[in-house]
PDB file of N, CA and C in Angstrom:
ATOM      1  N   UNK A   1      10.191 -11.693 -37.837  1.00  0.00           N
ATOM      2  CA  UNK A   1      10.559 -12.670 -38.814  1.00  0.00           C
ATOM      3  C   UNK A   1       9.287 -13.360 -39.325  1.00  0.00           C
ATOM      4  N   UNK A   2       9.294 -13.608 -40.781  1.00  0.00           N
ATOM      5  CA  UNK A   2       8.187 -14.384 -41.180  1.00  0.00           C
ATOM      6  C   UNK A   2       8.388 -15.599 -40.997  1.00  0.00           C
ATOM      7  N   UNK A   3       7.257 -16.329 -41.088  1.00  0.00           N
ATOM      8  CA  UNK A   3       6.539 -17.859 -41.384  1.00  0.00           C
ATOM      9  C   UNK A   3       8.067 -18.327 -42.598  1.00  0.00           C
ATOM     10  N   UNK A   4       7.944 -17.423 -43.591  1.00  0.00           N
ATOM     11  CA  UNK A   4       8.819 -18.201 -44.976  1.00  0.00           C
ATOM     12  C   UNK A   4      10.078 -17.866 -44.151  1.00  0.00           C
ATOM     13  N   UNK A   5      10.954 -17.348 -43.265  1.00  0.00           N
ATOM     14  CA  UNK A   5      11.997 -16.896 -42.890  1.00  0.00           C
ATOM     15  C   UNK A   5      12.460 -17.966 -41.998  1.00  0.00           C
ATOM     16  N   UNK A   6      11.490 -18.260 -41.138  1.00  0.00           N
ATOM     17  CA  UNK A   6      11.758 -18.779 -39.859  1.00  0.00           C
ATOM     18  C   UNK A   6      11.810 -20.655 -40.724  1.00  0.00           C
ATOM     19  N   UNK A   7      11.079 -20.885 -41.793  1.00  0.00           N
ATOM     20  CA  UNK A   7      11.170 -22.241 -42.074  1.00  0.00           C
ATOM     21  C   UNK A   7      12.214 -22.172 -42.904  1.00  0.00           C
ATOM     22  N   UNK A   8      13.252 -20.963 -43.006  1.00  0.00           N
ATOM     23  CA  UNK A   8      14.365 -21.503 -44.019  1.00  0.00           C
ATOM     24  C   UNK A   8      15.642 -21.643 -43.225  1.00  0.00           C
ATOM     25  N   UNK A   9      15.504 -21.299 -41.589  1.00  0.00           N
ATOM     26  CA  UNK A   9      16.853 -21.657 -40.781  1.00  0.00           C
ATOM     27  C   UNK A   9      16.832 -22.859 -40.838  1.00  0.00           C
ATOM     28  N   UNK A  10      18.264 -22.795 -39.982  1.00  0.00           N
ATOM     29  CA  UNK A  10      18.631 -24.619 -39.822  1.00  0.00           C
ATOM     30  C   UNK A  10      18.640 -24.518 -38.521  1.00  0.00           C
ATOM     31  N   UNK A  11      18.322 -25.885 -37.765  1.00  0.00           N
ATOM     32  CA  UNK A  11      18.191 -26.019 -36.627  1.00  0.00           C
ATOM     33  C   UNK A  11      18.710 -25.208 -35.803  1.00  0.00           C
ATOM     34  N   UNK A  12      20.079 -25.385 -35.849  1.00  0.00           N
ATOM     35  CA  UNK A  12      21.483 -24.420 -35.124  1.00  0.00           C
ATOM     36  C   UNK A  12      20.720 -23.043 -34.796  1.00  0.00           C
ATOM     37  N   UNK A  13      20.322 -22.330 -36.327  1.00  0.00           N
ATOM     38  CA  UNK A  13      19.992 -21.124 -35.682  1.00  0.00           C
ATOM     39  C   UNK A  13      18.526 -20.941 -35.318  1.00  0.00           C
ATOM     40  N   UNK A  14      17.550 -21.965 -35.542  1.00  0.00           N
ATOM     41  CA  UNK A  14      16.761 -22.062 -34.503  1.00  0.00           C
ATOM     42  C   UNK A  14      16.494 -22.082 -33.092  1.00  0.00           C
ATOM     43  N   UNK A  15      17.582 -22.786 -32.769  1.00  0.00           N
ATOM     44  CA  UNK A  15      17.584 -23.462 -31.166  1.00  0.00           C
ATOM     45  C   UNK A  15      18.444 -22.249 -30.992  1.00  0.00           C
ATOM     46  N   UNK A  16      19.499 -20.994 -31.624  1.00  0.00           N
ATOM     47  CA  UNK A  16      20.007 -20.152 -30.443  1.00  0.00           C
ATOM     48  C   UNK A  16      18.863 -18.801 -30.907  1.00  0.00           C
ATOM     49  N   UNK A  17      18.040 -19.139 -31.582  1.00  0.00           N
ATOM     50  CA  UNK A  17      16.696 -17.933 -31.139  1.00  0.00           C
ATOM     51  C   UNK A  17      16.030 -18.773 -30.392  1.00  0.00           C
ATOM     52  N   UNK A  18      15.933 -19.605 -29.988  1.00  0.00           N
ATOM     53  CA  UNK A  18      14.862 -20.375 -29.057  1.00  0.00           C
ATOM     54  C   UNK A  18      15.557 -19.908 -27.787  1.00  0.00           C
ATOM     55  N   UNK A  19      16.750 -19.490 -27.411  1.00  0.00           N
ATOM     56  CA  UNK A  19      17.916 -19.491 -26.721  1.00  0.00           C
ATOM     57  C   UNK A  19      17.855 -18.217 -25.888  1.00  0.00           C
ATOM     58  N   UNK A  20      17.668 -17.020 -27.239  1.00  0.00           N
ATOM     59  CA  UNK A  20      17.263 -16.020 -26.842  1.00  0.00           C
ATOM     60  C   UNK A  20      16.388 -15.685 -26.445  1.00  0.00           C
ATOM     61  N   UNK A  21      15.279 -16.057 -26.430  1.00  0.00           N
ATOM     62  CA  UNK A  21      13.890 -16.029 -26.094  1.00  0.00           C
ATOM     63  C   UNK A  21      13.558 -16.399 -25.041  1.00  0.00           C
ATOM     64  N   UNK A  22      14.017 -17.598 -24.690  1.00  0.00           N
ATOM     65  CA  UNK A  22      14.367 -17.960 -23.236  1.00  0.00           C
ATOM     66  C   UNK A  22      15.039 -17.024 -22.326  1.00  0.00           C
ATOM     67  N   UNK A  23      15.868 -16.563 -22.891  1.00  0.00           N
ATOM     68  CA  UNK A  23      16.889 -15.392 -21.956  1.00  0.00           C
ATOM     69  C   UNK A  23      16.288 -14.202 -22.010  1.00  0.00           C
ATOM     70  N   UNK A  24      15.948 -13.907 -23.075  1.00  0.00           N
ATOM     71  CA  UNK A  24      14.508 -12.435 -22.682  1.00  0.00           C
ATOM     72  C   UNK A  24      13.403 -13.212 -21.985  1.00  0.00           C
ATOM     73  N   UNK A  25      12.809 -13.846 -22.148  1.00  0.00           N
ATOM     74  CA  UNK A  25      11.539 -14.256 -21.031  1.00  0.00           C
ATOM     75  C   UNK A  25      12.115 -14.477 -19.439  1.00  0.00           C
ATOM     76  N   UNK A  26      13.055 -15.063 -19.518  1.00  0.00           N
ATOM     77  CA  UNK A  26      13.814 -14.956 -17.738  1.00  0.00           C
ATOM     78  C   UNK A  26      14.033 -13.630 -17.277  1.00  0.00           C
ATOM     79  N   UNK A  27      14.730 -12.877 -18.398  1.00  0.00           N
ATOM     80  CA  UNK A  27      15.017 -11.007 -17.827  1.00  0.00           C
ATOM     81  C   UNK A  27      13.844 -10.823 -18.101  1.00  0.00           C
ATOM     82  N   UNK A  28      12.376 -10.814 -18.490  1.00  0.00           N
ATOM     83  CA  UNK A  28      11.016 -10.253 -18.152  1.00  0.00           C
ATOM     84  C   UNK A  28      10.848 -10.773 -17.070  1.00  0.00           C
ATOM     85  N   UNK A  29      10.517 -11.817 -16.661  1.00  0.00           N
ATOM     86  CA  UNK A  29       9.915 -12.395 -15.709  1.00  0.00           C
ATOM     87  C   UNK A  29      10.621 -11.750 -14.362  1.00  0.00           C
ATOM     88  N   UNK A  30      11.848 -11.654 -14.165  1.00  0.00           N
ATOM     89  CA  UNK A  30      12.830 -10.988 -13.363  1.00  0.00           C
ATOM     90  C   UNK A  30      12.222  -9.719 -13.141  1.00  0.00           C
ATOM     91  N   UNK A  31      12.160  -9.022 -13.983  1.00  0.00           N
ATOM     92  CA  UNK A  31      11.623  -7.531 -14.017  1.00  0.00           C
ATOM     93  C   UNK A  31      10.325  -7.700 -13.550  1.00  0.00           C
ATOM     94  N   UNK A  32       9.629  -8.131 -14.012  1.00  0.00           N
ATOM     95  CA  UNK A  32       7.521  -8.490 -13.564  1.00  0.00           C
ATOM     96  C   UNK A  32       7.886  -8.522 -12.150  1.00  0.00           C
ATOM     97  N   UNK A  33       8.953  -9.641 -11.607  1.00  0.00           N
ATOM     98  CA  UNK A  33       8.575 -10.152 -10.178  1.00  0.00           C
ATOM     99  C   UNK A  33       8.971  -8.835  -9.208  1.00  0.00           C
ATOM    100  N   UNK A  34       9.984  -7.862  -9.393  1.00  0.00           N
ATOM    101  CA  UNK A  34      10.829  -6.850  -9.169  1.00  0.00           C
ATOM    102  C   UNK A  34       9.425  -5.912  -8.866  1.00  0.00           C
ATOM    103  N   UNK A  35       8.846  -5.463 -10.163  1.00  0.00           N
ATOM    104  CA  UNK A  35       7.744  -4.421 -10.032  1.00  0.00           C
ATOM    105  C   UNK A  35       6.307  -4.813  -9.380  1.00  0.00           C
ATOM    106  N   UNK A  36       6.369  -6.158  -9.493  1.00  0.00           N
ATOM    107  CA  UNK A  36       5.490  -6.687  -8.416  1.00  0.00           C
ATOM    108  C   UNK A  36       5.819  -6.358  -6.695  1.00  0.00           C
ATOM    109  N   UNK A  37       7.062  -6.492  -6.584  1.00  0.00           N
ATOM    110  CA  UNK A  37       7.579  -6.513  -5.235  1.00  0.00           C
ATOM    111  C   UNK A  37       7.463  -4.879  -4.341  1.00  0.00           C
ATOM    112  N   UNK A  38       7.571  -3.955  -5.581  1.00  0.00           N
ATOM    113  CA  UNK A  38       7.089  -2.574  -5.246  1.00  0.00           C
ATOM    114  C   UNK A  38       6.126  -2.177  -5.212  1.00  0.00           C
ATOM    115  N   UNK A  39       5.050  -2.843  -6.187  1.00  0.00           N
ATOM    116  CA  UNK A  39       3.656  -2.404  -5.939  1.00  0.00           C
ATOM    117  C   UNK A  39       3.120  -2.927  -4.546  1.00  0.00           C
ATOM    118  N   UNK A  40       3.050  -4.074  -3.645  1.00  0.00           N
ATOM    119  CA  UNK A  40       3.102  -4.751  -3.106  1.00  0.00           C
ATOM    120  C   UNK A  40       3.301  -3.680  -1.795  1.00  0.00           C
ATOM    121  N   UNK A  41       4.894  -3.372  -1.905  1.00  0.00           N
ATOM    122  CA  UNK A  41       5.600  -2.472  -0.479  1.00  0.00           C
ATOM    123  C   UNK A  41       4.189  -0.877  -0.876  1.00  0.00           C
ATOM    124  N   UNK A  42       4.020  -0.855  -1.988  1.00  0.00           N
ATOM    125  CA  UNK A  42       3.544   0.627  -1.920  1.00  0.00           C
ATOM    126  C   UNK A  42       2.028   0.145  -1.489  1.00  0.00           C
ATOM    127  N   UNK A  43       1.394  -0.571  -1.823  1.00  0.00           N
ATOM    128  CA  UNK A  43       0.355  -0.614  -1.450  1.00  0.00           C
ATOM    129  C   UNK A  43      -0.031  -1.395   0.217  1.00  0.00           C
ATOM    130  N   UNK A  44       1.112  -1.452   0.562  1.00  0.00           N
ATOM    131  CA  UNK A  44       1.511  -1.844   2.092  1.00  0.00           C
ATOM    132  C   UNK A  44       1.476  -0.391   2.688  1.00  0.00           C
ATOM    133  N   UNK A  45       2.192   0.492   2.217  1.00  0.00           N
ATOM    134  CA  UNK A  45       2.122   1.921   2.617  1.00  0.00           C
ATOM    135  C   UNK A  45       1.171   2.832   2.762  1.00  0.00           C
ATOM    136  N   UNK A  46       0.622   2.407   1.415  1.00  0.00           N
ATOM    137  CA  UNK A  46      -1.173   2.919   1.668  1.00  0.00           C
ATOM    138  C   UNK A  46      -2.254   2.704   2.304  1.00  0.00           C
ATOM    139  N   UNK A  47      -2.037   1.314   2.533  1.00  0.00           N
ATOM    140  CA  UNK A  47      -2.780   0.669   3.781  1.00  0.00           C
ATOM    141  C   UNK A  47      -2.277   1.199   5.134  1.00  0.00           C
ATOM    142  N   UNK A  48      -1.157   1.050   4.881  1.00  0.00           N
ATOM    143  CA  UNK A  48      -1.090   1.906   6.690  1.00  0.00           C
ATOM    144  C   UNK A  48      -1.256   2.867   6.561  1.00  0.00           C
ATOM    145  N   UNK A  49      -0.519   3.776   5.962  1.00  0.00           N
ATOM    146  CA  UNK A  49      -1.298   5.616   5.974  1.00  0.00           C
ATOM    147  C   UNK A  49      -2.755   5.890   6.215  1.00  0.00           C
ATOM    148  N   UNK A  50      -3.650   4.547   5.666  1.00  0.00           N
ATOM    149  CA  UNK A  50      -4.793   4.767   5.685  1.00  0.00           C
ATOM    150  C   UNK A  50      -4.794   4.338   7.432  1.00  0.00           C
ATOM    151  N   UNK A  51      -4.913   3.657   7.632  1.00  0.00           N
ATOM    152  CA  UNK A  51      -4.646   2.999   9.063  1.00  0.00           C
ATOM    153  C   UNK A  51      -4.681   3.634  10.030  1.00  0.00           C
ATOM    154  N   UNK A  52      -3.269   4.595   9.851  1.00  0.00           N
ATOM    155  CA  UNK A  52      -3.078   5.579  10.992  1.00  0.00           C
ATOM    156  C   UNK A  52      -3.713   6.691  10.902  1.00  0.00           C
ATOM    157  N   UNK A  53      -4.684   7.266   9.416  1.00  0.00           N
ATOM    158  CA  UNK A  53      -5.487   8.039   9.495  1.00  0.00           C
ATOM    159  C   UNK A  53      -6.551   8.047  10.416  1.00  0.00           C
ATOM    160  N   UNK A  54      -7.065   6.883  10.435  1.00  0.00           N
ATOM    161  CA  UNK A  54      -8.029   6.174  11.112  1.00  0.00           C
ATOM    162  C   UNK A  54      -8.204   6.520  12.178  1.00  0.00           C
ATOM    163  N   UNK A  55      -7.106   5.735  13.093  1.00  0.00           N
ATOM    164  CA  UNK A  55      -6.475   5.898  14.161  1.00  0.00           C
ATOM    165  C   UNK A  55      -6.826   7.242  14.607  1.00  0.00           C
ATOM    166  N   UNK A  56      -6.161   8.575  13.969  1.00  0.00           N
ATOM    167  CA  UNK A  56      -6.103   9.753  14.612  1.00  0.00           C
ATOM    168  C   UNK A  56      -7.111   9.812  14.494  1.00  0.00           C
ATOM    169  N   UNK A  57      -8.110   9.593  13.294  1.00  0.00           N
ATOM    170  CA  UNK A  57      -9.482   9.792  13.657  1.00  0.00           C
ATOM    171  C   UNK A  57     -10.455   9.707  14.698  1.00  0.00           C
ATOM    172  N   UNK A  58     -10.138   8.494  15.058  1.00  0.00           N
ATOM    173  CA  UNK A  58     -10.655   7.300  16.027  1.00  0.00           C
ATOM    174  C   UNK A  58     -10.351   8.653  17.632  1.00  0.00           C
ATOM    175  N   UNK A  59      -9.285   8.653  17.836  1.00  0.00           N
ATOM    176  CA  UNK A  59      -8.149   9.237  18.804  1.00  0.00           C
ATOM    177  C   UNK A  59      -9.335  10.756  19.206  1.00  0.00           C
ATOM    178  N   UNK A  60      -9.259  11.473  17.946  1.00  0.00           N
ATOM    179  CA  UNK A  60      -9.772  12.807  17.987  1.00  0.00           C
ATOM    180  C   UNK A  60     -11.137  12.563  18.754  1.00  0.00           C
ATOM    181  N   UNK A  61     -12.019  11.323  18.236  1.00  0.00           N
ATOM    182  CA  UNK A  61     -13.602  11.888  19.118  1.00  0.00           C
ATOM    183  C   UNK A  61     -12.667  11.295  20.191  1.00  0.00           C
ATOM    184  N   UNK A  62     -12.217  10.482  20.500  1.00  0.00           N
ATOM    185  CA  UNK A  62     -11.952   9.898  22.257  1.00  0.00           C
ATOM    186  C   UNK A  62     -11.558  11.301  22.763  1.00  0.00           C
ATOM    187  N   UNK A  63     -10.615  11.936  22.185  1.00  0.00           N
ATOM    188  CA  UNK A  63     -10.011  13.558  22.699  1.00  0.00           C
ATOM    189  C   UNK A  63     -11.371  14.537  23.236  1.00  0.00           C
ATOM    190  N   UNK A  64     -12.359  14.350  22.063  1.00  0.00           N
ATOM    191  CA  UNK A  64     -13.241  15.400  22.049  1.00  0.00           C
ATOM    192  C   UNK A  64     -14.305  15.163  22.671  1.00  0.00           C
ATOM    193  N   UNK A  65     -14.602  13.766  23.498  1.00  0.00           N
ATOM    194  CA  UNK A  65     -15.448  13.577  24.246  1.00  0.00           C
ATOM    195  C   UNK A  65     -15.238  13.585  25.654  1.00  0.00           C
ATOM    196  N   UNK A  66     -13.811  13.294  25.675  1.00  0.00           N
ATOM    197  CA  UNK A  66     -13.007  13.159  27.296  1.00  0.00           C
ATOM    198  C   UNK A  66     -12.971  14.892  27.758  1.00  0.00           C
ATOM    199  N   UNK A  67     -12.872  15.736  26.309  1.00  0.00           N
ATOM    200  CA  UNK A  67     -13.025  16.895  26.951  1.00  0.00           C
ATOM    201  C   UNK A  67     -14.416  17.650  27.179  1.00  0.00           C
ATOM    202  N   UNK A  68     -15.142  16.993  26.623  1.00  0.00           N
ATOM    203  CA  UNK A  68     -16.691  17.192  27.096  1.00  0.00           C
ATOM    204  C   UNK A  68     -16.426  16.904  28.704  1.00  0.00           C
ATOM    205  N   UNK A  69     -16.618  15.849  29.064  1.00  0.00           N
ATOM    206  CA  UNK A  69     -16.911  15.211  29.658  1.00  0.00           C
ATOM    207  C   UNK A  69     -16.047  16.179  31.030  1.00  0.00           C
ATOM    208  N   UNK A  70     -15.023  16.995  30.579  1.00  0.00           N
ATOM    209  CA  UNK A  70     -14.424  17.495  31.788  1.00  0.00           C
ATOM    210  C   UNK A  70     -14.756  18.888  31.994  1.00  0.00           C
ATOM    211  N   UNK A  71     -15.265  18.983  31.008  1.00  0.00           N
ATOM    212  CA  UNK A  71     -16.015  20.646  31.112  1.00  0.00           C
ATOM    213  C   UNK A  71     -17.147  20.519  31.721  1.00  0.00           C
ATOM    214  N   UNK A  72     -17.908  19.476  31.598  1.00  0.00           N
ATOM    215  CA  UNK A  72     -19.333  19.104  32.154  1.00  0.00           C
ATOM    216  C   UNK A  72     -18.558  18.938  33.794  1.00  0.00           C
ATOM    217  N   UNK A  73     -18.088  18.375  34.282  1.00  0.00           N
ATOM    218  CA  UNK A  73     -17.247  18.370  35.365  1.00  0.00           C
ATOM    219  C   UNK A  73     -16.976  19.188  35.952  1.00  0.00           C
ATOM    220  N   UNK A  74     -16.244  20.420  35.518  1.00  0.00           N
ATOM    221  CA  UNK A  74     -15.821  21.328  35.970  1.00  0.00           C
ATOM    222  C   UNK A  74     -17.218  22.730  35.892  1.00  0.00           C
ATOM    223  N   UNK A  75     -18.206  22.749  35.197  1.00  0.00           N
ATOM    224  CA  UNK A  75     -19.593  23.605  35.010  1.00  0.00           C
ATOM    225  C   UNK A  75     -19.967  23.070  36.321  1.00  0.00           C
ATOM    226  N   UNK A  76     -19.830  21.663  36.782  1.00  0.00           N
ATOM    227  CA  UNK A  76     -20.803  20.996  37.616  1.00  0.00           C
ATOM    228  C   UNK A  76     -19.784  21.666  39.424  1.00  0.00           C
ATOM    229  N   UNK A  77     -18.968  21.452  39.400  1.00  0.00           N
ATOM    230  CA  UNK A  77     -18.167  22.078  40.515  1.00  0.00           C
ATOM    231  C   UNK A  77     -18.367  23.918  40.527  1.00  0.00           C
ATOM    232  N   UNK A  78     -18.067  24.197  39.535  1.00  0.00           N
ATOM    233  CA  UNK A  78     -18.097  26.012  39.509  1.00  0.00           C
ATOM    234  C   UNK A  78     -19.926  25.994  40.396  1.00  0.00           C
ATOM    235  N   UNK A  79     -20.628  25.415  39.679  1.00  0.00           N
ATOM    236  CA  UNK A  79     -22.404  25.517  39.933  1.00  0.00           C
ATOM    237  C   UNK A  79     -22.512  24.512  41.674  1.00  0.00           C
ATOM    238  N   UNK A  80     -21.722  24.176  42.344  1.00  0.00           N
ATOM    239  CA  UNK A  80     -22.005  23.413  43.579  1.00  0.00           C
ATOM    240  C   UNK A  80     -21.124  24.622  44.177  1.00  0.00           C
ATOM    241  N   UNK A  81     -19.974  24.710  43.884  1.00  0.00           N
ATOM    242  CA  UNK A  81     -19.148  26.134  44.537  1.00  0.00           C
ATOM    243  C   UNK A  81     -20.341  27.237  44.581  1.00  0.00           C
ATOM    244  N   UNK A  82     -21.056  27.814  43.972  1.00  0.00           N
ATOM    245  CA  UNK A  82     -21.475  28.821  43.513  1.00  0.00           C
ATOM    246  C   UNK A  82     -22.802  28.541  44.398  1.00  0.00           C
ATOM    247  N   UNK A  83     -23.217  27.695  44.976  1.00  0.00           N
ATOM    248  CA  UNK A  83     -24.502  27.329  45.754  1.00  0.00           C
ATOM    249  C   UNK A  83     -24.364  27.404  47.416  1.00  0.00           C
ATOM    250  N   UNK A  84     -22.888  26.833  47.229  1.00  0.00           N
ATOM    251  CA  UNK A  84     -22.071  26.871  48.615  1.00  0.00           C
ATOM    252  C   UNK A  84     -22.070  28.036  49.361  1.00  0.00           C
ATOM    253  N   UNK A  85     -21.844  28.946  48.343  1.00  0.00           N
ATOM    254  CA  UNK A  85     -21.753  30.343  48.883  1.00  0.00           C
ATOM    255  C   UNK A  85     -22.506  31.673  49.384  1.00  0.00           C
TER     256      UNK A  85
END
């Protein structure tokens, strides 16, 4: 609507486009807060996925050093067995 349009209503139908406008800005704002609330959960999700990547990461050297550590163990017994004899 133009400038010359909008100054030739009369109040009445001013105030029920003021009316409407109000009632579309509440159903936006509704919607904004909605898609806010999902970005939010999804990027909650991504943070943990990342998280528990981590984690297994983290997990794998503890795995891969505990099994060092038992092979060195067990080389060290085979080599005292093997002296024994």
């Amino acid at each position: 609507m133009t400038e010359k349009e909008l100054r030739r209503l009369k109040r009445a139908e001013l105030l029920e486009l003021l009316i409407a406008q109000t009632e579309e800005t509440e159903t936006l704002k509704a919607k904004l807060e909605q898609a806010e609330a999902k970005l939010a959960s999804r990027e909650l999700a991504v943070e943990e996925a990342g998280n528990l990547a981590e984690a297994a990461l983290r997990l794998n050297g503890v795995f891969e050093a505990a099994q060092k550590t038992a092979d060195q163990y067990l080389e060290n017994i085979r080599r005292r067995a093997a002296e024994g004899e």
